[in-house]
Protein backbone atom coordinates (compact mmCIF):
# COMPACT_ATOMS: atom_id res chain seq x y z
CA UNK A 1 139.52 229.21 224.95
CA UNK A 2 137.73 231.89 226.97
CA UNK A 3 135.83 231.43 230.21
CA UNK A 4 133.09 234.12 230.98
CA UNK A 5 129.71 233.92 233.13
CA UNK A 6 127.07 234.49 231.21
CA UNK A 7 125.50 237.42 230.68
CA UNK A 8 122.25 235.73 229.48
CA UNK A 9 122.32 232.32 230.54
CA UNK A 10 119.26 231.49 228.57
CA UNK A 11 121.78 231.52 225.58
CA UNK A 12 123.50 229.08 226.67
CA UNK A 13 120.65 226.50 227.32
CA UNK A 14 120.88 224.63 224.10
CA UNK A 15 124.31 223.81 225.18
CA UNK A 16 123.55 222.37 228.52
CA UNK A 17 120.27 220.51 227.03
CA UNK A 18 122.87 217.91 226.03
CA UNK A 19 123.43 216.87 229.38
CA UNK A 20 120.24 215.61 229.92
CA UNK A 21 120.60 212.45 227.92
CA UNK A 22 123.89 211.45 230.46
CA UNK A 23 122.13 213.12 233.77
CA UNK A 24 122.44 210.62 236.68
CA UNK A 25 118.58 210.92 237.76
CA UNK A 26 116.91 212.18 234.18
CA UNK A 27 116.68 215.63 235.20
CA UNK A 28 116.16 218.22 232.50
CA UNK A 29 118.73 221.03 231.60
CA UNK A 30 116.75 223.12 233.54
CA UNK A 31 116.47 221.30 236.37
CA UNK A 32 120.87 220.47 236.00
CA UNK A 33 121.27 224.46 235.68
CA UNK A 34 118.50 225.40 238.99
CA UNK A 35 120.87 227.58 241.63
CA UNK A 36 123.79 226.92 239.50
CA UNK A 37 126.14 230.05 237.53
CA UNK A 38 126.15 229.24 234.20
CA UNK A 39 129.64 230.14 232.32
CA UNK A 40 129.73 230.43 228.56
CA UNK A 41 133.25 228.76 226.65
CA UNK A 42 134.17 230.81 224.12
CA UNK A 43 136.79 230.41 221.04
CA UNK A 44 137.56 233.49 218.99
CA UNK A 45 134.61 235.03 220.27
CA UNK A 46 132.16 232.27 219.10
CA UNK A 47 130.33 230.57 221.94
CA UNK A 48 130.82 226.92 221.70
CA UNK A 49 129.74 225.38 225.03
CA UNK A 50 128.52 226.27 228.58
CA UNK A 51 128.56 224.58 231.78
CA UNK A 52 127.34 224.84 235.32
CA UNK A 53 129.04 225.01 238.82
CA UNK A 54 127.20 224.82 241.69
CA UNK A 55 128.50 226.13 245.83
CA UNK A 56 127.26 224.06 248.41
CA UNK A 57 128.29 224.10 251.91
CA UNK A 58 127.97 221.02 253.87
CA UNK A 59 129.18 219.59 257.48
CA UNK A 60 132.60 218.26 255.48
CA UNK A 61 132.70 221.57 253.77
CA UNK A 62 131.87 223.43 250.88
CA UNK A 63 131.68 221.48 247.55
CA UNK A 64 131.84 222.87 243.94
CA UNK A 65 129.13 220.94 241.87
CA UNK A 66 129.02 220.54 237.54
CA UNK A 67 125.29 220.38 237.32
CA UNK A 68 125.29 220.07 233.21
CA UNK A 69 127.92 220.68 230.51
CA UNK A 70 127.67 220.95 226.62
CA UNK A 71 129.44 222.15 223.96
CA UNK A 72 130.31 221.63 220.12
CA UNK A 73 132.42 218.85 218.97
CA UNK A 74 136.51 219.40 218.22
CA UNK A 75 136.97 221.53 221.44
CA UNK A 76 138.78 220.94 224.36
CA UNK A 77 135.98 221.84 226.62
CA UNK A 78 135.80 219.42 229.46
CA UNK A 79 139.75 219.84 229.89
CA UNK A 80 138.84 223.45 229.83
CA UNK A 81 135.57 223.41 232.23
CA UNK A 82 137.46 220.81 234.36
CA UNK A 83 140.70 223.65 235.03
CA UNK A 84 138.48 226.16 235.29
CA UNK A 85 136.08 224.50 237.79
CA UNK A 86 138.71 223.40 239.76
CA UNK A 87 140.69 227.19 240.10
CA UNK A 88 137.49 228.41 240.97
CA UNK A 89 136.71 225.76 243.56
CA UNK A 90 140.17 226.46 245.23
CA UNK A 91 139.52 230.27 244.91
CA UNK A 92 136.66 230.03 247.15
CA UNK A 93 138.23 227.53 249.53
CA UNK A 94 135.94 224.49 248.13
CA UNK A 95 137.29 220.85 249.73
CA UNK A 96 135.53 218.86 246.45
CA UNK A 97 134.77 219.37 242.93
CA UNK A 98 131.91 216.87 241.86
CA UNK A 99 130.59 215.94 238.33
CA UNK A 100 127.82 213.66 238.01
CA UNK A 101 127.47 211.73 234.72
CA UNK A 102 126.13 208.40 233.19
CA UNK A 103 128.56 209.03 230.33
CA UNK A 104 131.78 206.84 229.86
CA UNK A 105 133.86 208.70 227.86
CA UNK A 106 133.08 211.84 230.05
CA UNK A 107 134.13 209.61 233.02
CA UNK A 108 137.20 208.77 231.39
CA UNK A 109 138.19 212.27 230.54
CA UNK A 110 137.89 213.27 233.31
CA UNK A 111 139.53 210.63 235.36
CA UNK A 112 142.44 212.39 233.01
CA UNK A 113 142.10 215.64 234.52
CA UNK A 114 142.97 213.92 238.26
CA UNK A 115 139.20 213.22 239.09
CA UNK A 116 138.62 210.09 240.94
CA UNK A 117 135.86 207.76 240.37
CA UNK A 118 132.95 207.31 242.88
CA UNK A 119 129.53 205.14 242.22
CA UNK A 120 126.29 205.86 242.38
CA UNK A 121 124.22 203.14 241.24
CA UNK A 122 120.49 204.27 240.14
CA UNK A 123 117.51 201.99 238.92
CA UNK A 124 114.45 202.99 237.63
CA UNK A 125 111.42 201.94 238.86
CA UNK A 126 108.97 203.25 236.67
């Protein structure tokens, strides 16, 4: 599978739009994507998911942040995003690489790839 930035991000969109139903606060694709690069995951030259990563520096250092990912079913794309994401985040001399997600089987696939669990616990109030 092929990792590119993409060239027109609005492409890639309806990908990311399936984030929103896992997204930690309810935020919109939009919203997951704002000051993110959005990279496009290609197979044979057929896009078939995109993600986000985000840079932000903070007093314990700079962080690498997965705002949204999406893709089509039968790839290996968070074991793809998740490499990816992480040379990237080493590249730029990032301390963390954070994911934020409401969805199990996400968590658990990811827990895989040598993430470790954290909580944040969220109730609605309206």
């Amino acid at each position: 599978m092929t990792v590119r930035l993409a060239q027109d991000p609005s492409q890639a969109m309806h990908f990311l739009a399936r984030a929103e139903r896992w997204a930690v606060a309810g935020e919109s694709a939009t919203e997951l994507a704002a000051g993110e690069a959005v990279f496009e995951l290609l197979e044979g030259g057929r896009l078939v998911g995109a993600f986000t990563l985000g840079i932000h520096d903070t007093a314990a250092g700079r962080t690498v942040h997965c705002g949204a990912a999406g893709g089509l079913p039968g790839f290996d794309l968070v074991g793809t995003m998740a490499r990816f994401a992480e040379h990237e985040a080493r590249r730029i001399g990032a301390r963390r690489l954070i994911c934020e997600t409401s969805r199990r089987g996400l968590v658990r696939r990811l827990v895989r790839e040598d993430f470790r669990t954290s909580y944040t616990l969220t109730k609605d109030l309206a």
